[in-house]
N, C-alpha and C. Protein backbone atom coordinates (compact mmCIF):
# COMPACT_ATOMS: atom_id res chain seq x y z
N UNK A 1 129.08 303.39 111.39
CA UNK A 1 127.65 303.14 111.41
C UNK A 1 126.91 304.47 111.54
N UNK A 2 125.88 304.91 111.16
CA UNK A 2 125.14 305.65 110.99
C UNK A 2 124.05 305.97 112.14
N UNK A 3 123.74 306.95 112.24
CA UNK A 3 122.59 306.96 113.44
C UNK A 3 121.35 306.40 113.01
N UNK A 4 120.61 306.72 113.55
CA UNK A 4 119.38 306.15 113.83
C UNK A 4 118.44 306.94 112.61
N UNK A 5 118.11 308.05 113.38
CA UNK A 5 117.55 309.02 112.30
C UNK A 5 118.00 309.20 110.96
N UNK A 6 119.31 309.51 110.76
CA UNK A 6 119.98 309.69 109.21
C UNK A 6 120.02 308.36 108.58
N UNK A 7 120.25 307.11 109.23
CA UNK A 7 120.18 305.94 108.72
C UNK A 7 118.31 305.53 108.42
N UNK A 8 117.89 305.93 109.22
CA UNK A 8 116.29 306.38 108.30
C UNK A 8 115.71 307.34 106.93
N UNK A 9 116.85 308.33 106.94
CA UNK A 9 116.37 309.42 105.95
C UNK A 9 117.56 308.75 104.69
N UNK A 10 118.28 308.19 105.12
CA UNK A 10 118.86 307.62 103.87
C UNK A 10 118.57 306.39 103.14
N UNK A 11 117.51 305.84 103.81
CA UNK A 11 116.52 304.66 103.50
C UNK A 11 115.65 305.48 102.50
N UNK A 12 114.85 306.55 103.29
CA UNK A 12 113.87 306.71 102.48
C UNK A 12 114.50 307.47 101.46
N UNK A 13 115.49 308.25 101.31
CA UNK A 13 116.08 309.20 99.79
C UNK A 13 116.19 307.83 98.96
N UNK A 14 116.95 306.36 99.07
CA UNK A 14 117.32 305.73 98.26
C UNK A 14 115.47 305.14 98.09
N UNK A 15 115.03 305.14 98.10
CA UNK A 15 113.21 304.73 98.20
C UNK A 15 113.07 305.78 97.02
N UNK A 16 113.12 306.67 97.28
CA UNK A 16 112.23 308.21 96.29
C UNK A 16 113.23 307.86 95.08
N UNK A 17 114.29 307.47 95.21
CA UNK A 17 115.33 307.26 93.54
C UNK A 17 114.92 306.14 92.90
N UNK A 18 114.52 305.16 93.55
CA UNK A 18 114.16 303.73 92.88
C UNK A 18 112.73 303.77 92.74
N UNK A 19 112.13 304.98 92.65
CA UNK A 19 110.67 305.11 92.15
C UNK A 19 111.01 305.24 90.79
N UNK A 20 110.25 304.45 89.55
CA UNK A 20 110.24 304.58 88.30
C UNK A 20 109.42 306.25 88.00
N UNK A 21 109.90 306.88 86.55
CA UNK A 21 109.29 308.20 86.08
C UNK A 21 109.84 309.00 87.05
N UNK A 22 109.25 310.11 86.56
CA UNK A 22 109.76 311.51 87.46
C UNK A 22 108.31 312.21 88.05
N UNK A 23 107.33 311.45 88.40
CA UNK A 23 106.41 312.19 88.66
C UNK A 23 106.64 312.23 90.34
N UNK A 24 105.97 313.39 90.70
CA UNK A 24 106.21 313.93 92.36
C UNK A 24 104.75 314.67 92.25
N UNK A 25 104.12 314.69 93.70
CA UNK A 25 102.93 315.11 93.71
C UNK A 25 103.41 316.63 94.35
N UNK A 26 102.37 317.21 93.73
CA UNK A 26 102.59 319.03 93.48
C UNK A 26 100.95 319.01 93.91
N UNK A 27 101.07 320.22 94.20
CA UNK A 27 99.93 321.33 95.02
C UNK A 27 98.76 321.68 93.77
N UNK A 28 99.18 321.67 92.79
CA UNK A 28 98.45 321.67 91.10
C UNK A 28 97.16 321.27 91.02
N UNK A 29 97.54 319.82 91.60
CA UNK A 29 96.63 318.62 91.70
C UNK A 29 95.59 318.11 92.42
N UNK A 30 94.90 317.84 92.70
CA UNK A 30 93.54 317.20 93.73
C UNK A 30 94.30 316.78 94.35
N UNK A 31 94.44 317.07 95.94
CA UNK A 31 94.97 316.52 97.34
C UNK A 31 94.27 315.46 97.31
N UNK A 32 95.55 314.02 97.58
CA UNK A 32 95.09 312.77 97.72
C UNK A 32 94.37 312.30 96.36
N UNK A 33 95.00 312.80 95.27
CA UNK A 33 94.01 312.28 94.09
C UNK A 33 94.53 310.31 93.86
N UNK A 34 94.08 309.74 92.59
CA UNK A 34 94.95 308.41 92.59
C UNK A 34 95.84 308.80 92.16
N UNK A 35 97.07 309.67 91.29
CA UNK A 35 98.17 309.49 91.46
C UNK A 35 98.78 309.77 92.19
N UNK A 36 98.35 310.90 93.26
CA UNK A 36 98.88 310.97 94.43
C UNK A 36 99.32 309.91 95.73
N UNK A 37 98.33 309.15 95.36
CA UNK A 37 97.97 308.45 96.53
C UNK A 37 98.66 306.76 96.32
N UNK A 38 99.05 306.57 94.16
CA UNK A 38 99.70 305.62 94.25
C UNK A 38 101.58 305.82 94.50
N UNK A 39 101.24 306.94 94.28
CA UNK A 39 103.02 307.43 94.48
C UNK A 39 103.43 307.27 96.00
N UNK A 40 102.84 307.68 96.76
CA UNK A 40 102.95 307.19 98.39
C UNK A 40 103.18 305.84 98.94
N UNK A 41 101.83 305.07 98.01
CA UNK A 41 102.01 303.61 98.33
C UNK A 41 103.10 303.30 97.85
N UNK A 42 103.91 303.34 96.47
CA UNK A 42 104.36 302.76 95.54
C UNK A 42 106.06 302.95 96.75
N UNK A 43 106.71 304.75 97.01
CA UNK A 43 107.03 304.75 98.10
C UNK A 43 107.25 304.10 99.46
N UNK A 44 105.99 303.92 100.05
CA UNK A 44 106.03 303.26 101.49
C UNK A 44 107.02 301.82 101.32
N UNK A 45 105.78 301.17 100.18
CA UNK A 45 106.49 300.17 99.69
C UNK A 45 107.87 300.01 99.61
N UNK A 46 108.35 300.62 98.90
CA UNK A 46 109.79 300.63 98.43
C UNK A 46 110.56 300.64 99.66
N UNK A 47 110.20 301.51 100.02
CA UNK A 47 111.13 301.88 101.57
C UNK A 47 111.06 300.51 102.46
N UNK A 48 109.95 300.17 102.72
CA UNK A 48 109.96 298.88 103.53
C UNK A 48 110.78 297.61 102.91
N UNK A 49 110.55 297.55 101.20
CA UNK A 49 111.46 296.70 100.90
C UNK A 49 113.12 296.61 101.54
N UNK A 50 113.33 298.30 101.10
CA UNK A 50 114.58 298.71 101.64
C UNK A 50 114.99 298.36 103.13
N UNK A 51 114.39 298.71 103.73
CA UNK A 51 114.60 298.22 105.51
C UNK A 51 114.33 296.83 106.06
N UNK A 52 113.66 296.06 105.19
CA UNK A 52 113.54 294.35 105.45
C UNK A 52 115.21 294.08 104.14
N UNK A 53 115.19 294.20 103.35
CA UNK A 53 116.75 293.96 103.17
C UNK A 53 117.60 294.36 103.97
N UNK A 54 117.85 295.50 104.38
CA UNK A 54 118.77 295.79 105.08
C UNK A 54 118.88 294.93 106.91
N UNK A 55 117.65 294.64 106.87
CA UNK A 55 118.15 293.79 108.08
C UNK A 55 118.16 292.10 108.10
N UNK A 56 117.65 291.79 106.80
CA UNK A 56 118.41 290.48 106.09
C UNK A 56 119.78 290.41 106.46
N UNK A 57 120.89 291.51 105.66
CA UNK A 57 121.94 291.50 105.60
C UNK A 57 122.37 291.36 107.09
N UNK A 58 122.33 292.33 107.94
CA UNK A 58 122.61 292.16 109.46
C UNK A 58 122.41 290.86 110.13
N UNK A 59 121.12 290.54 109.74
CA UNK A 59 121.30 288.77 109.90
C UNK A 59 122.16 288.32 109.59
N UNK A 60 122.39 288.16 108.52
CA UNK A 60 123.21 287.09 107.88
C UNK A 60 125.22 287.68 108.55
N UNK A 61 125.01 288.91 108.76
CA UNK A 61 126.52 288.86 108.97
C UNK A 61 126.58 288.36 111.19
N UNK A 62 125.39 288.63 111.18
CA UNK A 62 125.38 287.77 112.70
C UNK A 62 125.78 286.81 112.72
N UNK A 63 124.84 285.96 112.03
CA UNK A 63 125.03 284.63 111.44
C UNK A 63 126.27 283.69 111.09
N UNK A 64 127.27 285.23 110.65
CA UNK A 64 128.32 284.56 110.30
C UNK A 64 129.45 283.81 111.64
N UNK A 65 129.10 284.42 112.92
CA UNK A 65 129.75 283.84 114.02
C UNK A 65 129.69 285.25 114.88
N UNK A 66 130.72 284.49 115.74
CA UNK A 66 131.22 285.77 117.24
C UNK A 66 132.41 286.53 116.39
N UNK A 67 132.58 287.36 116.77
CA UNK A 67 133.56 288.40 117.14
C UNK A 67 134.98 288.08 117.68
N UNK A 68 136.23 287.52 116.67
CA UNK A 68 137.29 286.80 116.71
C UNK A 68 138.51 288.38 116.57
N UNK A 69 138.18 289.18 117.59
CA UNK A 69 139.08 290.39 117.31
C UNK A 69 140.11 290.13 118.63
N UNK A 70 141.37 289.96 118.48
CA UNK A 70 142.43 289.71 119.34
C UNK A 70 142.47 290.46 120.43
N UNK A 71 142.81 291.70 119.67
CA UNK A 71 142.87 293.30 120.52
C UNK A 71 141.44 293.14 121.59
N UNK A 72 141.59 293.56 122.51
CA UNK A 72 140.30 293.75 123.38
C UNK A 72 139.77 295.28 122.90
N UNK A 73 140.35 296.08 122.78
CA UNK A 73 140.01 297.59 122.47
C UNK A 73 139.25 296.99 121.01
N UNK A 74 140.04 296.68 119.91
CA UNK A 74 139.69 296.11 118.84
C UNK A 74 138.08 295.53 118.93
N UNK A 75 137.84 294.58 120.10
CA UNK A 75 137.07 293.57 120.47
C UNK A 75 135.48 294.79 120.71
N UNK A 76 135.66 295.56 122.04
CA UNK A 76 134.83 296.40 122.46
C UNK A 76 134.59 296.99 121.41
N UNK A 77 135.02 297.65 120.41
CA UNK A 77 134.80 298.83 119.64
C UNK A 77 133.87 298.04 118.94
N UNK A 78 133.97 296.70 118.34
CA UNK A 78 133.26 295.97 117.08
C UNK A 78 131.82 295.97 118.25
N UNK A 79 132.01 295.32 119.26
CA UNK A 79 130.64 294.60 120.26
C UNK A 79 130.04 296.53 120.01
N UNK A 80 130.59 297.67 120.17
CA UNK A 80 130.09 298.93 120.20
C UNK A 80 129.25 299.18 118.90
N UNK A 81 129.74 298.76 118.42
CA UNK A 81 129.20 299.01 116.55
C UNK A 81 128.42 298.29 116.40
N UNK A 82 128.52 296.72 116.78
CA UNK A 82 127.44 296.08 116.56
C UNK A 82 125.68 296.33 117.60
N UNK A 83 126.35 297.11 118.50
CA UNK A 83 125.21 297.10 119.43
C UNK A 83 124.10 298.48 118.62
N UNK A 84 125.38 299.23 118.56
CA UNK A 84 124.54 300.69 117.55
C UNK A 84 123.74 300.14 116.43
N UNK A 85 124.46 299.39 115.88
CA UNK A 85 123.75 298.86 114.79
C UNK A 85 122.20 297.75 114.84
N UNK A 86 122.37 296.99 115.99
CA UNK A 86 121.16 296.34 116.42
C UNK A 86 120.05 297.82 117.06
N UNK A 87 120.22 298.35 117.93
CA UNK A 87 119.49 299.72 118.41
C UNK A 87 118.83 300.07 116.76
N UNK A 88 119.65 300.45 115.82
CA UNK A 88 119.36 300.82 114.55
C UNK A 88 118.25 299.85 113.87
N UNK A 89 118.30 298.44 113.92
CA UNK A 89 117.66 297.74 113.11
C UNK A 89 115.82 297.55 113.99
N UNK A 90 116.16 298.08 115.85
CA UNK A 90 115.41 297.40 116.52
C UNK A 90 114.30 298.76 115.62
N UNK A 91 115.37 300.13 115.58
CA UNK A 91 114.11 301.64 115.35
C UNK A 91 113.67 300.87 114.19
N UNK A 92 114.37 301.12 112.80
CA UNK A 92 113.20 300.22 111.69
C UNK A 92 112.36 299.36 112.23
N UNK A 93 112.59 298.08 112.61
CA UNK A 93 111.04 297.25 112.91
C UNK A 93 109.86 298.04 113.50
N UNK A 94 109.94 298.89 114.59
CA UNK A 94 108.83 300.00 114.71
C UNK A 94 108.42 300.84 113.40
N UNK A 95 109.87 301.22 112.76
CA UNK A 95 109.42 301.93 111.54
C UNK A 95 108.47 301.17 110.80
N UNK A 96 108.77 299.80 109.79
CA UNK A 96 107.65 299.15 109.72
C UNK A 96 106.52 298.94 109.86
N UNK A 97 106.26 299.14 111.46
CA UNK A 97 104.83 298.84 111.62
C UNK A 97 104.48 300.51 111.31
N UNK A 98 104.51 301.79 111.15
CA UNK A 98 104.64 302.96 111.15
C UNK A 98 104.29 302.63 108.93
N UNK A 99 104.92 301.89 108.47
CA UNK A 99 104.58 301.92 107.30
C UNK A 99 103.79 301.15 106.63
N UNK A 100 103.20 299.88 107.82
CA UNK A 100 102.18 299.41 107.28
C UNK A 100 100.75 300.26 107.71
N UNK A 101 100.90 300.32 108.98
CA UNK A 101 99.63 301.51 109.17
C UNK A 101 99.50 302.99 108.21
N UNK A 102 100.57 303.40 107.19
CA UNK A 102 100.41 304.48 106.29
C UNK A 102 99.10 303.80 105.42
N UNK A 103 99.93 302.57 105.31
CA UNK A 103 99.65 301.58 103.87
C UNK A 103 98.24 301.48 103.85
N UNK A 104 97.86 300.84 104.78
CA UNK A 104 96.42 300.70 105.61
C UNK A 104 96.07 301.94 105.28
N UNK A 105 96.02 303.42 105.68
CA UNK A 105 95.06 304.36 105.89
C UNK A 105 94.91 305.06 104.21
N UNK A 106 96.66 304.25 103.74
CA UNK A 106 95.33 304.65 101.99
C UNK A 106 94.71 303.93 101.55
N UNK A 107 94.57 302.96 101.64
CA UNK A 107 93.71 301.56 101.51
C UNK A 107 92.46 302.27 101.78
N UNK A 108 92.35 302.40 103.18
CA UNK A 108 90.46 303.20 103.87
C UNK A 108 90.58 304.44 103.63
N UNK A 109 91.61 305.23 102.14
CA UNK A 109 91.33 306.67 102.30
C UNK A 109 91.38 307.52 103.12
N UNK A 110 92.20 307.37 104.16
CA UNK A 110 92.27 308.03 105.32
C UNK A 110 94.03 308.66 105.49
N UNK A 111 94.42 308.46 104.51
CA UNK A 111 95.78 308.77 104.48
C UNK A 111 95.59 310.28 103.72
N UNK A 112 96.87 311.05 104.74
CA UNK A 112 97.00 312.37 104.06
C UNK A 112 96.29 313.60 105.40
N UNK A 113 95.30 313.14 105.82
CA UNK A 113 94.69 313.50 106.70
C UNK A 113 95.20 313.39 108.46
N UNK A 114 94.65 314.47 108.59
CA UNK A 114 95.29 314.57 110.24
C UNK A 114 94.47 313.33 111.17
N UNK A 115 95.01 312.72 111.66
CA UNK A 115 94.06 312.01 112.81
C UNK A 115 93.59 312.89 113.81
N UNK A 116 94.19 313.87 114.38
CA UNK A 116 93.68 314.53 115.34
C UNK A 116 92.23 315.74 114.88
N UNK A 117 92.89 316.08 113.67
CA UNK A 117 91.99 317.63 113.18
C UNK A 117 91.16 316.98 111.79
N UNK A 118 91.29 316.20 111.36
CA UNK A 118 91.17 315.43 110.08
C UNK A 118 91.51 316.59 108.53
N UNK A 119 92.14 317.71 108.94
CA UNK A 119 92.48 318.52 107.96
C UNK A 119 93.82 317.74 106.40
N UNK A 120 94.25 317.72 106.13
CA UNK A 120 94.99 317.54 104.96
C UNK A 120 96.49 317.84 105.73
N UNK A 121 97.69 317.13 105.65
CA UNK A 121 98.45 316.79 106.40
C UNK A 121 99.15 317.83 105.37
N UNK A 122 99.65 317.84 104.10
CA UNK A 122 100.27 318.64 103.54
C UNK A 122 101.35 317.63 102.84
N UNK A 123 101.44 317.91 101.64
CA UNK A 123 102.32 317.32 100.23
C UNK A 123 103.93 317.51 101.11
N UNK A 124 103.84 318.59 101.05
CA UNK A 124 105.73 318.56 102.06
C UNK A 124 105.61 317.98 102.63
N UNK A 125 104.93 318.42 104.04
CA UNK A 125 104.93 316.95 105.04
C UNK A 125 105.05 315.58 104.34
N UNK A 126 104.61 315.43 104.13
CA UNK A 126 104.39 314.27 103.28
C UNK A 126 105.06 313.39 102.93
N UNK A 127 106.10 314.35 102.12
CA UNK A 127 107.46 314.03 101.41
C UNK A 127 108.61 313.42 102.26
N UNK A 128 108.24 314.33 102.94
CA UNK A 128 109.23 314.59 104.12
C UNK A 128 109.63 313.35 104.62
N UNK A 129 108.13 312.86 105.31
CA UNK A 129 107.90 312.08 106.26
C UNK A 129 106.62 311.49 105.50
N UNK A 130 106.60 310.42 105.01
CA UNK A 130 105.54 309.75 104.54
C UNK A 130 104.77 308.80 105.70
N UNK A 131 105.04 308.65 106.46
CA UNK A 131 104.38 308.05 107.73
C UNK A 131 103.84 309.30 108.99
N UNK A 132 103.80 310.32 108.39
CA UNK A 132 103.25 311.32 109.08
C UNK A 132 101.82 310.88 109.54
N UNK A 133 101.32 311.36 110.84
CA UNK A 133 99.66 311.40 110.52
C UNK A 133 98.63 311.92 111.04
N UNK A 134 99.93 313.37 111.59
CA UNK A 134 99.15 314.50 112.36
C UNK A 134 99.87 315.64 111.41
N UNK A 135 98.99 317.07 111.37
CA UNK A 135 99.89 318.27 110.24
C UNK A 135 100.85 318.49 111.79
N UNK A 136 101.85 320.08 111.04
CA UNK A 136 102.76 320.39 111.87
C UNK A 136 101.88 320.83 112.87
N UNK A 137 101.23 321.40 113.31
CA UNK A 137 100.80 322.27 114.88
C UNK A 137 99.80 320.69 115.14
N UNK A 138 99.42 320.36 114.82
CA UNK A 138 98.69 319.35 115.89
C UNK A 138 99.90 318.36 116.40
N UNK A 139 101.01 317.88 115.71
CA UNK A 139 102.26 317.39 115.77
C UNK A 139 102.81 318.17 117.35
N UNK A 140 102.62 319.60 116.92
CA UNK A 140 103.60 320.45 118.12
C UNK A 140 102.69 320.53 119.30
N UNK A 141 101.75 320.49 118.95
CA UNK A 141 101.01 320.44 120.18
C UNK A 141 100.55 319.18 121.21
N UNK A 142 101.02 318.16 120.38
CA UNK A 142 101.19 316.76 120.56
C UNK A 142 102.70 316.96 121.68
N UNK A 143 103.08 317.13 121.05
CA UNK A 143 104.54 317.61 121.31
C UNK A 143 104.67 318.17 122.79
N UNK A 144 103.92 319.11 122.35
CA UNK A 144 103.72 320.46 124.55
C UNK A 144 103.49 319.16 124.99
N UNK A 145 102.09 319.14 124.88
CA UNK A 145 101.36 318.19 126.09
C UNK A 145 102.44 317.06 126.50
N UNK A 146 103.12 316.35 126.00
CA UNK A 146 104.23 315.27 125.83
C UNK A 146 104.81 315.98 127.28
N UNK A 147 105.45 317.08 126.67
CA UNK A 147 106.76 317.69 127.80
C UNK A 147 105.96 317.55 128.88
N UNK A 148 104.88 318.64 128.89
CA UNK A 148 103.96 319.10 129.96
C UNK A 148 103.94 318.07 131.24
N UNK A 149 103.75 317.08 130.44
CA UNK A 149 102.77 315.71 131.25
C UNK A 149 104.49 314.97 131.74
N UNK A 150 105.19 314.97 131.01
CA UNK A 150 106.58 314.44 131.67
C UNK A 150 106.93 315.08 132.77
N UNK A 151 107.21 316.76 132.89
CA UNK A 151 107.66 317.29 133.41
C UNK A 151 106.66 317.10 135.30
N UNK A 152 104.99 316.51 135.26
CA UNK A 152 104.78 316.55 136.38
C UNK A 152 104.82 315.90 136.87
């Protein structure tokens, strides 16, 4: 089973392949223009398709019964895998809501943009992380304050 994070970034790589054409938004172009902005949706989309299938399937192999492993070592290791794997499906459903609120802020044009600084989040970013919705330093500085405030 896969972690958490990489089992996220391998959601979204198989998302960016099952986009039809070869177009990718480049720096060329009007930030946030409409093809920019349908390639994201078209994206988000995809990806969410991807992560509501994928936890179809986990259903359904739940579904299929208990855990008939003789071996007790055998037994623990599966209940281990399966637990990683629920942890895994619980991060997507947050992811989700993380990709309907993208969805939403291009809808009101508000996608692309920092919430904190309202500056232009950046095409890499972007790519990267399409549910972004702070740039990198308002992100890191999000970030301090986080530690800061834990640490007292």
């Amino acid at each position: 089973m896969a972690s958490g994070l990489a089992d996220e970034i391998d959601v979204l790589v198989k998302a960016r392949r099952s986009l039809a054409g070869d177009y990718v938004p480049s720096d060329s172009e009007e930030y946030m223009s409409e093809a920019q902005q349908d390639y994201f949706r078209r994206l988000l989309q995809q990806w969410k398709k991807l992560i509501l299938s994928a936890s179809a399937d986990t259903l359904s192999q739940l579904q299929e019964g208990p855990l008939r492993e003789p071996d007790l070592n055998d037994r623990a290791s599966s209940e281990t895998d399966w637990g990683i794997e629920l942890r895994t499906r619980d991060r997507q459903r947050k992811l989700i809501s993380k990709i309907d609120s993208a969805l939403r802020r291009i809808e009101e044009g508000e996608y692309g943009f920092c919430e904190v600084t309202g500056e232009p989040i950046g095409l890499g970013r972007l790519i990267a992380r399409p549910i972004a919705t702070m740039t990198v330093e308002a992100q890191e500085a999000h970030e301090r304050r986080e530690k800061i405030s834990r640490e007292d």
